[in-house]
PDB file of N, CA and C in Angstrom:
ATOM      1  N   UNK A   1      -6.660  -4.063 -17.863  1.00  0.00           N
ATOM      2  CA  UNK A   1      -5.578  -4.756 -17.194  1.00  0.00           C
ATOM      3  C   UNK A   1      -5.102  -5.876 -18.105  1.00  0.00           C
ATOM      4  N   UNK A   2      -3.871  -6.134 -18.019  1.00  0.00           N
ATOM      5  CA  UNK A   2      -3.092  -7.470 -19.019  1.00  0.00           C
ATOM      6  C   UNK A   2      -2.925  -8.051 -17.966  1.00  0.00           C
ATOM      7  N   UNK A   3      -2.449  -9.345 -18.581  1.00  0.00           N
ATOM      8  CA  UNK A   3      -2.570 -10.460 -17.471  1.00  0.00           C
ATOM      9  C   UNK A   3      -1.512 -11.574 -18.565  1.00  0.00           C
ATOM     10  N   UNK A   4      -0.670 -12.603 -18.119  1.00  0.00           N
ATOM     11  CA  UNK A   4      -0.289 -13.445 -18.530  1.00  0.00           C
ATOM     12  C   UNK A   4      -0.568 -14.858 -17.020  1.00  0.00           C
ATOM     13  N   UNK A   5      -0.566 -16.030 -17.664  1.00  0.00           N
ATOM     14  CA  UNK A   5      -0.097 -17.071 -16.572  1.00  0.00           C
ATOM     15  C   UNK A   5       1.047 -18.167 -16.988  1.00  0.00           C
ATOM     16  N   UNK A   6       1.221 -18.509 -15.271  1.00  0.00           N
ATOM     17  CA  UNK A   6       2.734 -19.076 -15.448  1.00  0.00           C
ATOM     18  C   UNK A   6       2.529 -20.240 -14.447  1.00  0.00           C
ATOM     19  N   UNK A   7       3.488 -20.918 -13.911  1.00  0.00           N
ATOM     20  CA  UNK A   7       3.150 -21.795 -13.000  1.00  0.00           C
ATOM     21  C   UNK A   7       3.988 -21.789 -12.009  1.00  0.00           C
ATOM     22  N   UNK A   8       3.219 -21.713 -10.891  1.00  0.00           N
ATOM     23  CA  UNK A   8       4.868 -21.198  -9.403  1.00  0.00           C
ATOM     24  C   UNK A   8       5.654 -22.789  -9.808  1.00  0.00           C
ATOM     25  N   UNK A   9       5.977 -22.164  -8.579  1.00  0.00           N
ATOM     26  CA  UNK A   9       7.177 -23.604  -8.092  1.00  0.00           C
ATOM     27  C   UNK A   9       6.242 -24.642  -7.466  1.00  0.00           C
ATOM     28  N   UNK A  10       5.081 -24.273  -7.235  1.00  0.00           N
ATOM     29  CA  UNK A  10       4.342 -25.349  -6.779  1.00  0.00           C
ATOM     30  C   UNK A  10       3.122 -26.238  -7.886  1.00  0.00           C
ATOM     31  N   UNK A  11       3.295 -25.641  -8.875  1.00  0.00           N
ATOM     32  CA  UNK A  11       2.787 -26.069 -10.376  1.00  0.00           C
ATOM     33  C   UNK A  11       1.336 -25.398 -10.196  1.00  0.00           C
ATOM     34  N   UNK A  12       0.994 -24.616  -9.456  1.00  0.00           N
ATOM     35  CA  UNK A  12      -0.359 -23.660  -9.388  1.00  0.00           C
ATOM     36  C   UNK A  12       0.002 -22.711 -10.201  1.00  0.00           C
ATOM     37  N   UNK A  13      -1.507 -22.798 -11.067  1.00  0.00           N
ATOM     38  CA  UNK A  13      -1.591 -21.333 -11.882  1.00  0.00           C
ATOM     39  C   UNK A  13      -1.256 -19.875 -11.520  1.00  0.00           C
ATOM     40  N   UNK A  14      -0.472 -19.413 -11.659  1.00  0.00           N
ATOM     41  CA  UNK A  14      -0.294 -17.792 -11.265  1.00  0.00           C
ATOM     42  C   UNK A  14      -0.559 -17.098 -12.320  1.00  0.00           C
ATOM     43  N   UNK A  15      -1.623 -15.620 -11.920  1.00  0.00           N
ATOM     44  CA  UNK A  15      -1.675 -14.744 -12.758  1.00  0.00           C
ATOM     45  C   UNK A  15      -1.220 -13.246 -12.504  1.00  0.00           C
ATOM     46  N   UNK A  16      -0.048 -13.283 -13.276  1.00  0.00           N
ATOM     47  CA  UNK A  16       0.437 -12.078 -13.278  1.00  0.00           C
ATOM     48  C   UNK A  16       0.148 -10.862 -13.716  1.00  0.00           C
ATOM     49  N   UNK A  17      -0.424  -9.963 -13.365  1.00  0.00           N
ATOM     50  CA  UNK A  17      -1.765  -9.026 -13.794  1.00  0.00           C
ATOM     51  C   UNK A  17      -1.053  -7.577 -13.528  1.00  0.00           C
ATOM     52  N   UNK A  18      -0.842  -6.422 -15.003  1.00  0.00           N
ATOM     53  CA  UNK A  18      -0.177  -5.319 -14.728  1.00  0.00           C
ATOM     54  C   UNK A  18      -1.797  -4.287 -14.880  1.00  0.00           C
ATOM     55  N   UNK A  19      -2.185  -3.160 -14.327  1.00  0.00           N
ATOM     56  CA  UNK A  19      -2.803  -2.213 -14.611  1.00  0.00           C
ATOM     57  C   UNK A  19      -2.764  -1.716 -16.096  1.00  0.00           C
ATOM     58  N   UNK A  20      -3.540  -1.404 -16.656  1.00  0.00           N
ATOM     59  CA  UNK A  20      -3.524  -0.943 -18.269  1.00  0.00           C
ATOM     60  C   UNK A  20      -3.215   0.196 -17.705  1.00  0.00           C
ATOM     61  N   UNK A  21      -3.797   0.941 -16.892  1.00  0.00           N
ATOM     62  CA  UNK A  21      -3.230   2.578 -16.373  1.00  0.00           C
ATOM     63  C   UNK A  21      -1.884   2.480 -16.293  1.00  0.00           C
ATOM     64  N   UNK A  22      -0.961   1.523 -16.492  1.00  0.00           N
ATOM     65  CA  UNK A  22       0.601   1.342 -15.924  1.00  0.00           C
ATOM     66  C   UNK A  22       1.171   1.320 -17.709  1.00  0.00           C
ATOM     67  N   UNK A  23       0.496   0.994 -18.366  1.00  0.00           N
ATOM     68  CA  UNK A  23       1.343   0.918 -19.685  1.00  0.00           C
ATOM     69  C   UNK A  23       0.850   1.455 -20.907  1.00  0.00           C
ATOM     70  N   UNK A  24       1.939   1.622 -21.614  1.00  0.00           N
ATOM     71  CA  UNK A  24       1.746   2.260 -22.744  1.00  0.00           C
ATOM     72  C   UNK A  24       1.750   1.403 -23.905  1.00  0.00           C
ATOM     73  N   UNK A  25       1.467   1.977 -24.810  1.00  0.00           N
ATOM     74  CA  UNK A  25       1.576   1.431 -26.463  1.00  0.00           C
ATOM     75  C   UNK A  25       2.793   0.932 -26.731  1.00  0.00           C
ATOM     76  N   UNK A  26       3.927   1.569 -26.668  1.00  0.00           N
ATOM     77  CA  UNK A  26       5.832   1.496 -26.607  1.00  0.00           C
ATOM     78  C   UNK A  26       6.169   0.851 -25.605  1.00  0.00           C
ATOM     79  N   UNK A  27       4.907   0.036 -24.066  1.00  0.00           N
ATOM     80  CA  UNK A  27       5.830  -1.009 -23.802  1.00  0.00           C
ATOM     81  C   UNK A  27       5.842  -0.223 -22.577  1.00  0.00           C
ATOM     82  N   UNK A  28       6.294   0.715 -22.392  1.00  0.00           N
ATOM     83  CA  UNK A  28       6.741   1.468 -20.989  1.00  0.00           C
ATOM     84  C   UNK A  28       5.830   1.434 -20.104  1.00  0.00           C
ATOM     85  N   UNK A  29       6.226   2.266 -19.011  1.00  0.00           N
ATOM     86  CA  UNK A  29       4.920   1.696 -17.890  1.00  0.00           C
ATOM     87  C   UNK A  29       4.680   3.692 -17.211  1.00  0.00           C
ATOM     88  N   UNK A  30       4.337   4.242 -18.206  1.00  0.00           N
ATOM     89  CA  UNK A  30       4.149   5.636 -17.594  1.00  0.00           C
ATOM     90  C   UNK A  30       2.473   5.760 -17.558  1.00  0.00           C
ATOM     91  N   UNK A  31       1.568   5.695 -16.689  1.00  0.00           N
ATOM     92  CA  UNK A  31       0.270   6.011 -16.186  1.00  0.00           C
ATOM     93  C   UNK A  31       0.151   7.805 -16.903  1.00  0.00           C
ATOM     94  N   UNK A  32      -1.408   7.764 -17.924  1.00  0.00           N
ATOM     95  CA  UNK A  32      -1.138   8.895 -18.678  1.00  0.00           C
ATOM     96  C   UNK A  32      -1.941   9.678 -17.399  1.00  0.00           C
ATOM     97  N   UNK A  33      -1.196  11.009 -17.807  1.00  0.00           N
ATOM     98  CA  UNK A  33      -1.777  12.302 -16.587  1.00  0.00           C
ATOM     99  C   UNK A  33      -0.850  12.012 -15.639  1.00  0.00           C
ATOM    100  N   UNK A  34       0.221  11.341 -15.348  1.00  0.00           N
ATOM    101  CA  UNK A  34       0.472  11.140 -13.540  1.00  0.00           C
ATOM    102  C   UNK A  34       1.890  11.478 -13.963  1.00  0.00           C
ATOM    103  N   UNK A  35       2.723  12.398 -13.072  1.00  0.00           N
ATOM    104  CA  UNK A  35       3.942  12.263 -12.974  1.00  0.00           C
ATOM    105  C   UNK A  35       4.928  11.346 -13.620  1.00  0.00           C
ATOM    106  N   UNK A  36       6.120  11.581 -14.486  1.00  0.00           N
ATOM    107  CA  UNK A  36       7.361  10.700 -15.260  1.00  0.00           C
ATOM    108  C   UNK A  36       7.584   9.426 -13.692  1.00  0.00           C
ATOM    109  N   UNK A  37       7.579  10.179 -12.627  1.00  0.00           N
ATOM    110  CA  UNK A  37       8.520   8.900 -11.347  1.00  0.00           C
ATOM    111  C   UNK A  37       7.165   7.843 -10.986  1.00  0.00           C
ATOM    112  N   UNK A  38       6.059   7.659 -11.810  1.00  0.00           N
ATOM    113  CA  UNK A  38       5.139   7.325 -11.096  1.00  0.00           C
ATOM    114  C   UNK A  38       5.828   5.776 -11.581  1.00  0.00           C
ATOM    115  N   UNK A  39       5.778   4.971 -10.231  1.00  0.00           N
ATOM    116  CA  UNK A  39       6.125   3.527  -9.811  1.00  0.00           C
ATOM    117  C   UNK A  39       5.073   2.615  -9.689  1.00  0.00           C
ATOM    118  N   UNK A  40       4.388   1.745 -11.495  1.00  0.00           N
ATOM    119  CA  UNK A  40       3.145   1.061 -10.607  1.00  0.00           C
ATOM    120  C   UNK A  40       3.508  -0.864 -10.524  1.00  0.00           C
ATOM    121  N   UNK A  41       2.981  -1.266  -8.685  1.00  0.00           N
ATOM    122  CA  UNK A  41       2.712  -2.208  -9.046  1.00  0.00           C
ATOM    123  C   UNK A  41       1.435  -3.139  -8.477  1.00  0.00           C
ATOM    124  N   UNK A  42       1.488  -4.001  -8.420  1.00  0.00           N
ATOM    125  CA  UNK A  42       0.598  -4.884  -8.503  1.00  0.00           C
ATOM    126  C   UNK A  42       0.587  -5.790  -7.178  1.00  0.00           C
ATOM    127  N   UNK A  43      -0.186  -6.130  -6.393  1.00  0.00           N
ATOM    128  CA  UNK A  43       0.046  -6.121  -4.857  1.00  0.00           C
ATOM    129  C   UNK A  43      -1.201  -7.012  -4.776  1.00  0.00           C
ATOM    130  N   UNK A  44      -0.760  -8.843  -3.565  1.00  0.00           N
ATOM    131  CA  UNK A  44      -1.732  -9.260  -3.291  1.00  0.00           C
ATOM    132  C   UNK A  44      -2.098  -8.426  -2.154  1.00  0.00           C
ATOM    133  N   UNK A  45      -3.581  -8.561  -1.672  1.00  0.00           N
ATOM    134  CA  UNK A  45      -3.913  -8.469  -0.036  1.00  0.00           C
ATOM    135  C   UNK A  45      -4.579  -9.203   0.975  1.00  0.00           C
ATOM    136  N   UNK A  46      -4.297  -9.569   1.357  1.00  0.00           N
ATOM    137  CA  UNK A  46      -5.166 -10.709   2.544  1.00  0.00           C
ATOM    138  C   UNK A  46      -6.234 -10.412   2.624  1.00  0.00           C
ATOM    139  N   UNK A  47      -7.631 -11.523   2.575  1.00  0.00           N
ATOM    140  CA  UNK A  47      -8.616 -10.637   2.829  1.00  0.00           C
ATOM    141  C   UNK A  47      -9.264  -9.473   4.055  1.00  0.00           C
ATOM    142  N   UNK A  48      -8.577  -9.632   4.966  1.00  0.00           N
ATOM    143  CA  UNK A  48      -8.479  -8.557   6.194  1.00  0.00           C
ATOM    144  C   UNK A  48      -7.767  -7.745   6.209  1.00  0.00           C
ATOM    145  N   UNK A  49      -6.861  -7.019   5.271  1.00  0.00           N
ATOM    146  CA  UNK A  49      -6.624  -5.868   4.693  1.00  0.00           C
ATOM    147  C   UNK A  49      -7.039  -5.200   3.828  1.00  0.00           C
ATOM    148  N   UNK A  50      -7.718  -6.274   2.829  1.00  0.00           N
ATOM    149  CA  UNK A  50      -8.501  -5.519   1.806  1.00  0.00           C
ATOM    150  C   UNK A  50      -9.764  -5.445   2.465  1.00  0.00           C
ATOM    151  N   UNK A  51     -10.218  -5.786   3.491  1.00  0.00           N
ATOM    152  CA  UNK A  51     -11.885  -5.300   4.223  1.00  0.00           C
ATOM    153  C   UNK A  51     -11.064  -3.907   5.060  1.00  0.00           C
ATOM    154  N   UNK A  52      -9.548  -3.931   5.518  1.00  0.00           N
ATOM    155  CA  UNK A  52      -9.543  -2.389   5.999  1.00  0.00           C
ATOM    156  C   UNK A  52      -9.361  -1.582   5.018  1.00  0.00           C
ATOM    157  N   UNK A  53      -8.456  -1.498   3.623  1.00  0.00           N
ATOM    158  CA  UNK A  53      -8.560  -0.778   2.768  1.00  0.00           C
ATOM    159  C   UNK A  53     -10.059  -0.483   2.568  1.00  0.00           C
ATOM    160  N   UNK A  54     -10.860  -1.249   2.312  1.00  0.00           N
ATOM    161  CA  UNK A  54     -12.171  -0.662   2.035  1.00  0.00           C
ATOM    162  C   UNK A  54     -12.825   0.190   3.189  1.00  0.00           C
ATOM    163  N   UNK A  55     -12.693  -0.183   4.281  1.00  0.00           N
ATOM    164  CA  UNK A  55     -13.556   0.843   5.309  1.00  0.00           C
ATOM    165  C   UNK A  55     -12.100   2.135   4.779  1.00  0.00           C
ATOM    166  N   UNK A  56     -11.305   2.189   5.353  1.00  0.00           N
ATOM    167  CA  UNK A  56     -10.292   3.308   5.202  1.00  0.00           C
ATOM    168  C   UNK A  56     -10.674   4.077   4.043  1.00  0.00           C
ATOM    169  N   UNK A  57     -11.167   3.526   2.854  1.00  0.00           N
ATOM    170  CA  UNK A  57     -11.793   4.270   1.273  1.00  0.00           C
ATOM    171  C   UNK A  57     -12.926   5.061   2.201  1.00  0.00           C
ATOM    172  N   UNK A  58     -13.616   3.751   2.005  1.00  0.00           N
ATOM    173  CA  UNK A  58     -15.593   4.382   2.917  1.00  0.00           C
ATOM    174  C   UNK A  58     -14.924   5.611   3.985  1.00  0.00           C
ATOM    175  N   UNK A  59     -14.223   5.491   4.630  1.00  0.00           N
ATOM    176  CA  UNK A  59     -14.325   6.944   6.028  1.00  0.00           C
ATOM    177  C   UNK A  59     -13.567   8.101   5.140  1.00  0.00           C
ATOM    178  N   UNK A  60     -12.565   8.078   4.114  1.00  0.00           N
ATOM    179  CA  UNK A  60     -11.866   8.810   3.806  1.00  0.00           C
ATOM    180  C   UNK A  60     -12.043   9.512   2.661  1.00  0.00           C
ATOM    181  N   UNK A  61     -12.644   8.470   1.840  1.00  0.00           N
ATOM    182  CA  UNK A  61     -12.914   9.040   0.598  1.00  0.00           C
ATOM    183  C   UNK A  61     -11.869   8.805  -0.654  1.00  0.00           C
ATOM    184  N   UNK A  62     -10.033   8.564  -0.083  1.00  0.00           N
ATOM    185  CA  UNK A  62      -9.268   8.714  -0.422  1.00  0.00           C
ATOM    186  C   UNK A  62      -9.463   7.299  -1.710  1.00  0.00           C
ATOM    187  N   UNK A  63      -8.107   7.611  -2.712  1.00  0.00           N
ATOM    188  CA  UNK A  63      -8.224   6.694  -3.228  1.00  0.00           C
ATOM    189  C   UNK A  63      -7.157   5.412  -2.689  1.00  0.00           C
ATOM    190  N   UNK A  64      -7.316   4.146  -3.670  1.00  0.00           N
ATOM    191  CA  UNK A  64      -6.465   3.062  -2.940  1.00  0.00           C
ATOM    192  C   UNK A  64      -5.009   3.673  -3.165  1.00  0.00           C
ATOM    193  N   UNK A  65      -4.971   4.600  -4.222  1.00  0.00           N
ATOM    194  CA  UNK A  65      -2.952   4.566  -3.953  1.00  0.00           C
ATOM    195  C   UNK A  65      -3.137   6.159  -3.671  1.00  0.00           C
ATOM    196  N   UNK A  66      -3.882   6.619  -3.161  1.00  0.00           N
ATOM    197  CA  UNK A  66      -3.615   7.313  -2.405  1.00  0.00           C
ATOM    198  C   UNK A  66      -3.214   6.975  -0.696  1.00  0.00           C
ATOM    199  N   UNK A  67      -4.443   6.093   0.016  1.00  0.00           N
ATOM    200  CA  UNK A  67      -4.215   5.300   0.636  1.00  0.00           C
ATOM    201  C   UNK A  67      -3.141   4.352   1.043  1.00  0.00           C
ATOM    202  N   UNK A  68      -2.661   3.963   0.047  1.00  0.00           N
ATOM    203  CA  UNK A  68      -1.242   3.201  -0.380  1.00  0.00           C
ATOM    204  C   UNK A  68      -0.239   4.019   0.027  1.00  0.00           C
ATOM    205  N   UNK A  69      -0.220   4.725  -0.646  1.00  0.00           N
ATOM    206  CA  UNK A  69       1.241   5.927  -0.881  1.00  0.00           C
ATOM    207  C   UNK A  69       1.257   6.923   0.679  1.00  0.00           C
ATOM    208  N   UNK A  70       0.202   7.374   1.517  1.00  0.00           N
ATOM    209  CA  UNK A  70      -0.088   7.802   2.744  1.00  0.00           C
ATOM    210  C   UNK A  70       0.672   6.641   3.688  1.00  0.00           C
ATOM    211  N   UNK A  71       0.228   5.277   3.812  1.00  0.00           N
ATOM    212  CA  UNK A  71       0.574   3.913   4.460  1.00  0.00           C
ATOM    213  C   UNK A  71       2.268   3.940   4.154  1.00  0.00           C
ATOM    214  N   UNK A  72       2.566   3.926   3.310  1.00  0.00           N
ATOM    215  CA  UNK A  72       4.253   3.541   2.954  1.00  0.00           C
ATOM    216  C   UNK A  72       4.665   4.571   3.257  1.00  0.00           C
ATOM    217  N   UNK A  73       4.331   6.037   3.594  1.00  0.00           N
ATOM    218  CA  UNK A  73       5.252   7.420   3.783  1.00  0.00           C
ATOM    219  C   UNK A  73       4.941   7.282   5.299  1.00  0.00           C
ATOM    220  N   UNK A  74       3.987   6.677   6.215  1.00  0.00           N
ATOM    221  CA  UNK A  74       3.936   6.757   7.528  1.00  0.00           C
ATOM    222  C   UNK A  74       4.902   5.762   7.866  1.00  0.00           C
ATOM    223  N   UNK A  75       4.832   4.668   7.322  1.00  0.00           N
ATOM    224  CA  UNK A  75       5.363   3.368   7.879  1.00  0.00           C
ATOM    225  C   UNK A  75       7.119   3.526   7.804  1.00  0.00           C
ATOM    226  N   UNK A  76       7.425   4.581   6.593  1.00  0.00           N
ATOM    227  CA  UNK A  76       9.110   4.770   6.515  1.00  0.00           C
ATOM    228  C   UNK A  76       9.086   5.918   7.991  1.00  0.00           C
ATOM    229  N   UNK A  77       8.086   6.470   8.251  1.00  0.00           N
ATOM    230  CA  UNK A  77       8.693   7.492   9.399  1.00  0.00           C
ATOM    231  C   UNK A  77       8.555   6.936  10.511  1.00  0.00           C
ATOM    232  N   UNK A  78       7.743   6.372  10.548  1.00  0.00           N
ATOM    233  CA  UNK A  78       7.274   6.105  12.223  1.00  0.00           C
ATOM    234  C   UNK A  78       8.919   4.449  12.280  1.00  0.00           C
ATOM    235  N   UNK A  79       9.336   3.814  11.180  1.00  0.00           N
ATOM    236  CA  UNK A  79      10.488   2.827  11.077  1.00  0.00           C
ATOM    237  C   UNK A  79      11.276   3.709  11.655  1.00  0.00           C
ATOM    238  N   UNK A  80      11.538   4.317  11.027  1.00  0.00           N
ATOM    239  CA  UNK A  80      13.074   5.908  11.311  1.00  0.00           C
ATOM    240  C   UNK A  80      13.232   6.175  12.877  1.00  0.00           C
ATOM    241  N   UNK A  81      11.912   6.289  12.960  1.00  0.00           N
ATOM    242  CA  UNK A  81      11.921   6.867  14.459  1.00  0.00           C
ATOM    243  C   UNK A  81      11.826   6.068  15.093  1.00  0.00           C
ATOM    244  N   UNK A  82      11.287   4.945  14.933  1.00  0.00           N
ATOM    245  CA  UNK A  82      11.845   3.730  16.164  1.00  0.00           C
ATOM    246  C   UNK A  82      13.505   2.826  16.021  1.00  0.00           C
ATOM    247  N   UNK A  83      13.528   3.242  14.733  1.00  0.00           N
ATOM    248  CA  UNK A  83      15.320   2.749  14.715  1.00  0.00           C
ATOM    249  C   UNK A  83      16.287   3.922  15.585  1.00  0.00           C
ATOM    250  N   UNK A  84      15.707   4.942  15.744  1.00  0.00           N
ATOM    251  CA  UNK A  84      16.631   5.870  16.145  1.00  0.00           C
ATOM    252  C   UNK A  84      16.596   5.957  17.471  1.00  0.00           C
ATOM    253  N   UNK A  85      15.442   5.049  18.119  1.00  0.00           N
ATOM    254  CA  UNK A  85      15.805   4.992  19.688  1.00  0.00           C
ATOM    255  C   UNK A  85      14.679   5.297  20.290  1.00  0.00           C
ATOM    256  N   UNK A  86      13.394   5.989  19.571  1.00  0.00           N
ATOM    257  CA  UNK A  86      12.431   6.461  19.966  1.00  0.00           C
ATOM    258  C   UNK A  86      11.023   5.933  19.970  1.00  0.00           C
ATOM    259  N   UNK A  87      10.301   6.172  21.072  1.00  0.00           N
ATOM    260  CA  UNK A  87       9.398   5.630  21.089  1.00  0.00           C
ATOM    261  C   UNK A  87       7.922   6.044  20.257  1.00  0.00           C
ATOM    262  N   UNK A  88       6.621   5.137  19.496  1.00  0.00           N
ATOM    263  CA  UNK A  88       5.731   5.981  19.180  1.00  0.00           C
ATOM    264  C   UNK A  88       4.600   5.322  20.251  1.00  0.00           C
ATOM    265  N   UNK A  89       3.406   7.028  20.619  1.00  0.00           N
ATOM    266  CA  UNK A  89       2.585   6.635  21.580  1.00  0.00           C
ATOM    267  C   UNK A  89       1.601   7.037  21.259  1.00  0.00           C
ATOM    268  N   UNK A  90       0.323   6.982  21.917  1.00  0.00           N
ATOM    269  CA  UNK A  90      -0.692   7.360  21.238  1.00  0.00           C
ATOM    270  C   UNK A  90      -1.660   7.868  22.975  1.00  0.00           C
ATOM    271  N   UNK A  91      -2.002   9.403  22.685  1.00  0.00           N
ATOM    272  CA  UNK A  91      -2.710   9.740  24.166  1.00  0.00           C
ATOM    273  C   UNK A  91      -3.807  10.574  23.537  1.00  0.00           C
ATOM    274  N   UNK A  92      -5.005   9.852  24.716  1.00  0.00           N
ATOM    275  CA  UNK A  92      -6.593   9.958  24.306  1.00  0.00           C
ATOM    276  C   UNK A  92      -6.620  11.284  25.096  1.00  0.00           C
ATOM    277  N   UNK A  93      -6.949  11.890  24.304  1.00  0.00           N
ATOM    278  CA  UNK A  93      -7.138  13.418  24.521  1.00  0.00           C
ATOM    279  C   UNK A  93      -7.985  14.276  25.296  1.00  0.00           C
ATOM    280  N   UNK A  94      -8.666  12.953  25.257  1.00  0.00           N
ATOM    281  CA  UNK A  94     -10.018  13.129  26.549  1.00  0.00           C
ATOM    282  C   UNK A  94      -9.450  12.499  28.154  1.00  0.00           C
ATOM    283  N   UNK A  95      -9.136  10.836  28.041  1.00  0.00           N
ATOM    284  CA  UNK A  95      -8.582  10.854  29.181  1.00  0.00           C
ATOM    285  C   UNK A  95      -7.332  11.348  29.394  1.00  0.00           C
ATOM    286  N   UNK A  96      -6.092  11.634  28.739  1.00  0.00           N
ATOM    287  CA  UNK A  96      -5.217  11.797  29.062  1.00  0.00           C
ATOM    288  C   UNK A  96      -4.418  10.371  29.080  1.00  0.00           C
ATOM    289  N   UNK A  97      -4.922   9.018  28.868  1.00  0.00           N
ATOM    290  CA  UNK A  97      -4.425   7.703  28.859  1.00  0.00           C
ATOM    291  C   UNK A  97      -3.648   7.628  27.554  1.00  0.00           C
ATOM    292  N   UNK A  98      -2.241   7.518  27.923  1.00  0.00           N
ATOM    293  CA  UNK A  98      -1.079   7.104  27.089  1.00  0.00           C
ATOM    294  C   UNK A  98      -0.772   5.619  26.744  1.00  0.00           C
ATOM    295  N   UNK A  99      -0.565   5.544  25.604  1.00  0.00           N
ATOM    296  CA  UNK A  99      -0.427   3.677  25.080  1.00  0.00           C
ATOM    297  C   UNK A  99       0.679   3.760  24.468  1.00  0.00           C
ATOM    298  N   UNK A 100       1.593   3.073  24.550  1.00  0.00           N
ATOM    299  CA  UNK A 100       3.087   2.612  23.320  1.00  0.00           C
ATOM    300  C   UNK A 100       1.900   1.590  22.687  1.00  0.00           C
ATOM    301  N   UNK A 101       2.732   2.192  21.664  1.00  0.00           N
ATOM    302  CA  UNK A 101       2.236   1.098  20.134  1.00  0.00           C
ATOM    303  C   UNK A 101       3.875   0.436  19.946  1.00  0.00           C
ATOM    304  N   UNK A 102       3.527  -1.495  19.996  1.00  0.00           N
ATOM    305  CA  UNK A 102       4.559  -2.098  19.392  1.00  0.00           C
ATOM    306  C   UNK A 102       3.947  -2.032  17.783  1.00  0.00           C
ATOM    307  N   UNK A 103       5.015  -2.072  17.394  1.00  0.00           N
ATOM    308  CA  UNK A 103       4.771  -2.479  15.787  1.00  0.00           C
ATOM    309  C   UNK A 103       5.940  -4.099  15.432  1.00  0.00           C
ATOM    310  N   UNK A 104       5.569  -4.919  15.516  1.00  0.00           N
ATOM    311  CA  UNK A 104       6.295  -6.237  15.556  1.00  0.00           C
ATOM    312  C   UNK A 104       6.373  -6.885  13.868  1.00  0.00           C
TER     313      UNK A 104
END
């Protein structure tokens, strides 16, 4: 990983940190083995997302941008479908008990 630092607007150290998997020799940012469209970046997480990313790894197995990339393709559909008027619900299959999920 490369890393440079800078200083916010609040004169705290920031470190701006790219994946070495994200760049090349020439500068570019193509991850070798992965698809020409592959998009990488660099993402804080609260620590109570990064303790669910980790159980979500532990039950799944999956990786983090796999994980990642699953999260952002649900979150554009399940958006779509509540902009379009519709509701999402969730029913326990055992009781038959139906819940609306807000997403706020």
């Amino acid at each position: 990983m490369t890393a440079r630092a800078d200083n916010s607007s609040t004169g705290e150290d920031v470190v701006r940190a790219r994946p070495a998997a994200c760049q090349r020799a020439d500068g570019g940012s193509q991850a070798t083995g992965l698809p020409q469209a592959v998009d990488c970046m660099a993402i804080a997480l609260i620590p109570q997302v990064r303790a669910s990313l980790q159980r979500l790894q532990d039950r799944t197995n999956l990786s983090q941008t796999d994980i990642t990339n699953r999260a952002i393709t649900l979150y554009e559909f399940v958006e779509a479908q509540l902009s379009a008027g519709r509701e999402l619900l969730i029913r326990d299959e055992d009781t038959g008990e139906i819940q609306r999920v807000l997403i706020a």
